[in-house]
Every structure is written in C-alpha cells, then in structure tokens.
PDB file of N, CA and C in Angstrom:
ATOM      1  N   UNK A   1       1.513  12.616  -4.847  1.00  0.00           N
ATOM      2  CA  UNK A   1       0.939  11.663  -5.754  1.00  0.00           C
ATOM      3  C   UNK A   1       0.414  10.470  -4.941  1.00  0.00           C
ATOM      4  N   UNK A   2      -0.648   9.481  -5.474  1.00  0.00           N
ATOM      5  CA  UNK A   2      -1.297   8.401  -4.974  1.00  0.00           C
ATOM      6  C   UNK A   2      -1.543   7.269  -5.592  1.00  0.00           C
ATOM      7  N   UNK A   3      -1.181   6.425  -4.988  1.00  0.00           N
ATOM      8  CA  UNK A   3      -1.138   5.025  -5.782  1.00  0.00           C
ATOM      9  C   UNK A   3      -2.181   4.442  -5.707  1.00  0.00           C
ATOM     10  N   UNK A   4      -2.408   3.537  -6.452  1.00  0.00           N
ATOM     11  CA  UNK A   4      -3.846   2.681  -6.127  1.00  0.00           C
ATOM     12  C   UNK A   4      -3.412   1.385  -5.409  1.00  0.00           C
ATOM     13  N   UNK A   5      -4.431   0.331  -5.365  1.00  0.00           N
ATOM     14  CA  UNK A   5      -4.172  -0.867  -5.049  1.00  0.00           C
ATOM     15  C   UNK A   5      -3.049  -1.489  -5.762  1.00  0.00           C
ATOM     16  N   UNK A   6      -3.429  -1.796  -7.391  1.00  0.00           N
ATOM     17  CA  UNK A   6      -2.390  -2.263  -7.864  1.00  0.00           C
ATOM     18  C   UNK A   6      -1.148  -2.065  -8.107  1.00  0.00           C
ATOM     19  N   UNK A   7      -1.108  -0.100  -7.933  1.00  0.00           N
ATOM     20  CA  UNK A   7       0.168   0.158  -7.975  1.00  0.00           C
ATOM     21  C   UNK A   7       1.398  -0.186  -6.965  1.00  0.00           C
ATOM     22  N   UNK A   8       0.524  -0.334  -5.567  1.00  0.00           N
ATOM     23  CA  UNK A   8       1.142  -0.978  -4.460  1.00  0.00           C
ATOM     24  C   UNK A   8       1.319  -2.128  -4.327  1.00  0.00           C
ATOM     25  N   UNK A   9       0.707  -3.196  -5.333  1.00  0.00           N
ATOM     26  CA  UNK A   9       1.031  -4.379  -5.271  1.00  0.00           C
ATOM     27  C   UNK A   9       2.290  -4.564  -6.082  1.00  0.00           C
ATOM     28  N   UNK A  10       2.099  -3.960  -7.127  1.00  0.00           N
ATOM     29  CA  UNK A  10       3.352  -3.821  -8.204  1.00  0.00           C
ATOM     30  C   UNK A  10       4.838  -3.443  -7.313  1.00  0.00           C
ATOM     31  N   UNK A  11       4.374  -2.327  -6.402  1.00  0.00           N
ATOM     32  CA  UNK A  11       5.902  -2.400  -5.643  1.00  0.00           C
ATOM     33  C   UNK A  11       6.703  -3.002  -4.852  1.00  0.00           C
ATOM     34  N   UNK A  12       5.593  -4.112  -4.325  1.00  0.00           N
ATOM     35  CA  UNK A  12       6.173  -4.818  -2.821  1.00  0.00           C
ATOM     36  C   UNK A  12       5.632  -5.840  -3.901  1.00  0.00           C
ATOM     37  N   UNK A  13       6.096  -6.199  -5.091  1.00  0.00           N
ATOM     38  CA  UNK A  13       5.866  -7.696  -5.590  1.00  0.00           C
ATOM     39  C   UNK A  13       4.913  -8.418  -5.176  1.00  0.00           C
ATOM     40  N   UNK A  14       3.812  -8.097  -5.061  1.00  0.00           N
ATOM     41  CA  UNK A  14       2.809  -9.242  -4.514  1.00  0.00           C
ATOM     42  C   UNK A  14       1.632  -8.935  -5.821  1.00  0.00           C
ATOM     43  N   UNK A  15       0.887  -9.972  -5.564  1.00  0.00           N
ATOM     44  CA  UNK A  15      -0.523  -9.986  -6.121  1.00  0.00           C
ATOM     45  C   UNK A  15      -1.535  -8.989  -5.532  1.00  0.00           C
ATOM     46  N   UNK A  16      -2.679  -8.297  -6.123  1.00  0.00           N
ATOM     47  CA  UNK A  16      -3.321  -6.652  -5.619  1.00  0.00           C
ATOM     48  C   UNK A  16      -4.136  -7.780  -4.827  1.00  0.00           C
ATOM     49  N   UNK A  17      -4.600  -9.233  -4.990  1.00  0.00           N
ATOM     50  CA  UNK A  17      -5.213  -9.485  -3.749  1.00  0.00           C
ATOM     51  C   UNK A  17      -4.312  -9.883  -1.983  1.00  0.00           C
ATOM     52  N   UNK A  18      -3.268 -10.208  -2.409  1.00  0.00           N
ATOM     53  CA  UNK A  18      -2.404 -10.127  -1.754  1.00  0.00           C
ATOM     54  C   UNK A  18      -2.521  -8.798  -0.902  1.00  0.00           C
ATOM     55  N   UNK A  19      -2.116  -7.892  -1.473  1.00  0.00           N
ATOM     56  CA  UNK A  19      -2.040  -6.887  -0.787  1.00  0.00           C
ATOM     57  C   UNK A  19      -3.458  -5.963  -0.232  1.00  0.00           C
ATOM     58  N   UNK A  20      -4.149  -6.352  -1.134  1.00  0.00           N
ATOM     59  CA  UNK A  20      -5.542  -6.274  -0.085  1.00  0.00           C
ATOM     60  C   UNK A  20      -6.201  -6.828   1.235  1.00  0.00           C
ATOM     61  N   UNK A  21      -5.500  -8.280   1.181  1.00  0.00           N
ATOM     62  CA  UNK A  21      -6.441  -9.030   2.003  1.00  0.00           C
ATOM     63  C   UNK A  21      -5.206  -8.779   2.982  1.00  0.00           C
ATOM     64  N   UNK A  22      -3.792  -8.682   2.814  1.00  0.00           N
ATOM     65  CA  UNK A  22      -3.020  -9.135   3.846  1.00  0.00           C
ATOM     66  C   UNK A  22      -2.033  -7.515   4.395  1.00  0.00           C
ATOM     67  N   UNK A  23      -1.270  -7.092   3.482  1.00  0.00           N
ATOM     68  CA  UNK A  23      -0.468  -5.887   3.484  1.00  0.00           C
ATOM     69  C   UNK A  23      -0.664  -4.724   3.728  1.00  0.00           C
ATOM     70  N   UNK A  24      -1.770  -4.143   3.047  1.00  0.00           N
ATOM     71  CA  UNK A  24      -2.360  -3.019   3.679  1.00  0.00           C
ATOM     72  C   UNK A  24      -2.935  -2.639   4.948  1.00  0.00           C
ATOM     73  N   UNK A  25      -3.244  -4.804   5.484  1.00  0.00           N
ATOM     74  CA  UNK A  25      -3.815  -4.442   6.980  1.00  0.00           C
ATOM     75  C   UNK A  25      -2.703  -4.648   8.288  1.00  0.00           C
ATOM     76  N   UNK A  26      -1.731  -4.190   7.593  1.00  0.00           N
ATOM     77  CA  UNK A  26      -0.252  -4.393   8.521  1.00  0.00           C
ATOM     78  C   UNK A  26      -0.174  -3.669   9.438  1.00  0.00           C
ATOM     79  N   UNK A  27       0.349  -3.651  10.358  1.00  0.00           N
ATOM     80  CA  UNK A  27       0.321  -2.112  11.567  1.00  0.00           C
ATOM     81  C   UNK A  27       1.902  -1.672  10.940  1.00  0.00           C
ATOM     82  N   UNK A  28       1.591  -0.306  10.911  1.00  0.00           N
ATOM     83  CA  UNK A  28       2.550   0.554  10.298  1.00  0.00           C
ATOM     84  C   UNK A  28       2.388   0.708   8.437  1.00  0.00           C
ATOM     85  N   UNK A  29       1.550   0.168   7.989  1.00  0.00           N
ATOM     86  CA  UNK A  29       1.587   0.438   6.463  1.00  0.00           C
ATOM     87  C   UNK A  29       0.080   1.623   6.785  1.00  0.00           C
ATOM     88  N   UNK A  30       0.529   2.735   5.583  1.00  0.00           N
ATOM     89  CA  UNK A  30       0.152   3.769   5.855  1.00  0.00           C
ATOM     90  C   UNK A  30      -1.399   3.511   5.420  1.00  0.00           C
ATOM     91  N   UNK A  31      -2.386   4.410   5.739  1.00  0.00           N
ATOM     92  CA  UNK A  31      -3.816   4.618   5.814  1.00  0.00           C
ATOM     93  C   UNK A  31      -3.932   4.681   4.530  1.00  0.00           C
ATOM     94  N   UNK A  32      -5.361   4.637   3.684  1.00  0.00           N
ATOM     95  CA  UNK A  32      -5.718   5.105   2.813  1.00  0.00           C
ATOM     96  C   UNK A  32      -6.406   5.955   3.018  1.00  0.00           C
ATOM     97  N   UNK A  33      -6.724   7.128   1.698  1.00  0.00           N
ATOM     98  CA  UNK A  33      -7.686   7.876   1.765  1.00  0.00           C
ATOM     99  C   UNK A  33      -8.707   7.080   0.784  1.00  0.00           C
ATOM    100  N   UNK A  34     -10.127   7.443   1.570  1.00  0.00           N
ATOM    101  CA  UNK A  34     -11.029   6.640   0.624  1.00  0.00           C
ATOM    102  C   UNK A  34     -11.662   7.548  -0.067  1.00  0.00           C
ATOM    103  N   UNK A  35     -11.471   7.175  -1.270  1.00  0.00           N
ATOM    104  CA  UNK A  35     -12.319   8.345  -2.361  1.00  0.00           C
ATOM    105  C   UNK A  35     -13.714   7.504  -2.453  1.00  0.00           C
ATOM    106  N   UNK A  36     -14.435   5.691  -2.594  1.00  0.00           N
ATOM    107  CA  UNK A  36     -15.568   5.874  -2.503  1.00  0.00           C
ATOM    108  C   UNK A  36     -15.251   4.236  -2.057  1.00  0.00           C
ATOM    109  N   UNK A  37     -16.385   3.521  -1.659  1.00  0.00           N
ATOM    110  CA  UNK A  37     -16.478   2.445  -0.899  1.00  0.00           C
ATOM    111  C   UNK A  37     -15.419   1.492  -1.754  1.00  0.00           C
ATOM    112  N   UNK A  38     -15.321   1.551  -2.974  1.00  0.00           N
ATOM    113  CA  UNK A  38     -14.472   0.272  -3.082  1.00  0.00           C
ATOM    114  C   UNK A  38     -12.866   1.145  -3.828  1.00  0.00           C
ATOM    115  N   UNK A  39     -12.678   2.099  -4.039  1.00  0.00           N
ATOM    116  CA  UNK A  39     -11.624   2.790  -4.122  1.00  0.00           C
ATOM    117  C   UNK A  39     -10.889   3.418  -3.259  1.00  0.00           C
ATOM    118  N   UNK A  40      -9.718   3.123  -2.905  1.00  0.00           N
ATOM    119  CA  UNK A  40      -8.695   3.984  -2.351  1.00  0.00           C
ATOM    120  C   UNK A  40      -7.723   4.399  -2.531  1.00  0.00           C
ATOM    121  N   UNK A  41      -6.758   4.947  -2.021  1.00  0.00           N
ATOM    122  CA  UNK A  41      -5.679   5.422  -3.018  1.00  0.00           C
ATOM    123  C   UNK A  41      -4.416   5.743  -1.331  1.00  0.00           C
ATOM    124  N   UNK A  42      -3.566   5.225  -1.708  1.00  0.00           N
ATOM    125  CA  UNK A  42      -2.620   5.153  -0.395  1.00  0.00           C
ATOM    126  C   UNK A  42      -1.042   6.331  -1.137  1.00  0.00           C
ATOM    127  N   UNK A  43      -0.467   7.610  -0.292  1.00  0.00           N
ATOM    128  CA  UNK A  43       0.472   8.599  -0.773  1.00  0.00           C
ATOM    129  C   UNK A  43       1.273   7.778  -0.321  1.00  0.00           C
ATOM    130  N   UNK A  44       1.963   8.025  -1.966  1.00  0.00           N
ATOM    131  CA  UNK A  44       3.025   7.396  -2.774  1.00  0.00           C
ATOM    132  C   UNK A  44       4.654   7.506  -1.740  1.00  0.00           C
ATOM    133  N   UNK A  45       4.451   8.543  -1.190  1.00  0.00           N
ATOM    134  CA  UNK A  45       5.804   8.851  -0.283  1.00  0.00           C
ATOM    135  C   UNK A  45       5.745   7.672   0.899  1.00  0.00           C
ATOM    136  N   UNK A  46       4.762   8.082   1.590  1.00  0.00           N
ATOM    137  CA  UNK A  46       4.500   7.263   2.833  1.00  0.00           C
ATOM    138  C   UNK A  46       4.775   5.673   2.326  1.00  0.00           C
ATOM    139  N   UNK A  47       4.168   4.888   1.254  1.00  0.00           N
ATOM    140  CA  UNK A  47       4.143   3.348   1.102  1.00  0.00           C
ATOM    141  C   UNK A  47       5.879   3.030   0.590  1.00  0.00           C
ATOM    142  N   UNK A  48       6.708   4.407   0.046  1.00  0.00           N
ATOM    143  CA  UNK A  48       8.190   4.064  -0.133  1.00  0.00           C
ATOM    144  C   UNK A  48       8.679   4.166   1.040  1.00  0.00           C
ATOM    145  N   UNK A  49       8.524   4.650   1.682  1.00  0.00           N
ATOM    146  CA  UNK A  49       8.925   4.794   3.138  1.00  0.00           C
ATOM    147  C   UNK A  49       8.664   3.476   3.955  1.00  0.00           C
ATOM    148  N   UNK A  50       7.385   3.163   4.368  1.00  0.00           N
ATOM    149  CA  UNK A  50       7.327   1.529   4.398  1.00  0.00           C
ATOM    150  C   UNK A  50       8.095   0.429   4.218  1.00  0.00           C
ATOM    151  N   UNK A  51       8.046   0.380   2.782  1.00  0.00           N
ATOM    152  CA  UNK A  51       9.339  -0.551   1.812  1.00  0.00           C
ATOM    153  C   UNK A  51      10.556  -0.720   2.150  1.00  0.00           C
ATOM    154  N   UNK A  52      11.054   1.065   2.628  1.00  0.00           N
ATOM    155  CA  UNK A  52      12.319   1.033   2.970  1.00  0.00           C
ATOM    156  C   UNK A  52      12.683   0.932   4.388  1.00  0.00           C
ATOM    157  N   UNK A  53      11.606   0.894   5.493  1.00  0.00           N
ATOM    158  CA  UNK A  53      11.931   0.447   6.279  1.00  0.00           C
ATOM    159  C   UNK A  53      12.039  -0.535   7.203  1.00  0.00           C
ATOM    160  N   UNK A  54      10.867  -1.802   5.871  1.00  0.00           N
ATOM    161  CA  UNK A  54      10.905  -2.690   6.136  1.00  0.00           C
ATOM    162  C   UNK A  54      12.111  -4.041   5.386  1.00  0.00           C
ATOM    163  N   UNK A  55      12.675  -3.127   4.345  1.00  0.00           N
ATOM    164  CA  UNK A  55      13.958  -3.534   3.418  1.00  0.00           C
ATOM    165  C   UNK A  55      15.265  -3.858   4.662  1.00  0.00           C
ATOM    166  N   UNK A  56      15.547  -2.795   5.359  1.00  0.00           N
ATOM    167  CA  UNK A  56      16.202  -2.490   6.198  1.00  0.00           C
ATOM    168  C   UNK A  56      16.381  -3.738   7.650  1.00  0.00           C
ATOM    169  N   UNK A  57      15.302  -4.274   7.657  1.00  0.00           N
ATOM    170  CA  UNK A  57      14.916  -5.379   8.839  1.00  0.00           C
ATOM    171  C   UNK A  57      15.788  -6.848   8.081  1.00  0.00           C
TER     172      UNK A  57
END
C-alpha cells in the first residue's frame, strides 16, 4: 500500500507542507514513486519503518 503526502504528514504529526518542504527531503526517509509531476505516493511499510527508527533515537 501507498501513502500520499498528507497521509505522511498525518503520521509524523506535521503539517503536508511541513513535510514537503522539510521531511521527505531527509537522508534516510524513503523515495517516492512519482506517478505524475505533482503527485507522489511514498510505501506505507518503508515510511513506518522510518518513524520507528527514528522513535528509537
């Protein structure tokens, strides 16, 4: 499964611009696949994985 922007903002509590402008361009937060220039969609496993291993720090 694949989340969108907002769904990833919704998980790591931030605002979807938040996590556009700042989170997604993290080293180690996972790639998106781009379905078209302004849509992407980041797997749902990989961004819990993230979370939890940045929970952990």
């Amino acid at each position: 499964m694949y989340l969108t922007s907002q769904e990833c903002a919704d998980l790591l509590h931030v605002k979807r611009a938040t996590f556009v402008n700042q989170t997604c361009k993290r080293a180690g937060f996972p790639k998106p696949f781009v379905i078209s220039p302004r849509k992407f969609l980041w797997p749902e496993a990989e961004v819990h994985e993230f979370i939890r291993r940045h929970r952990q720090k």
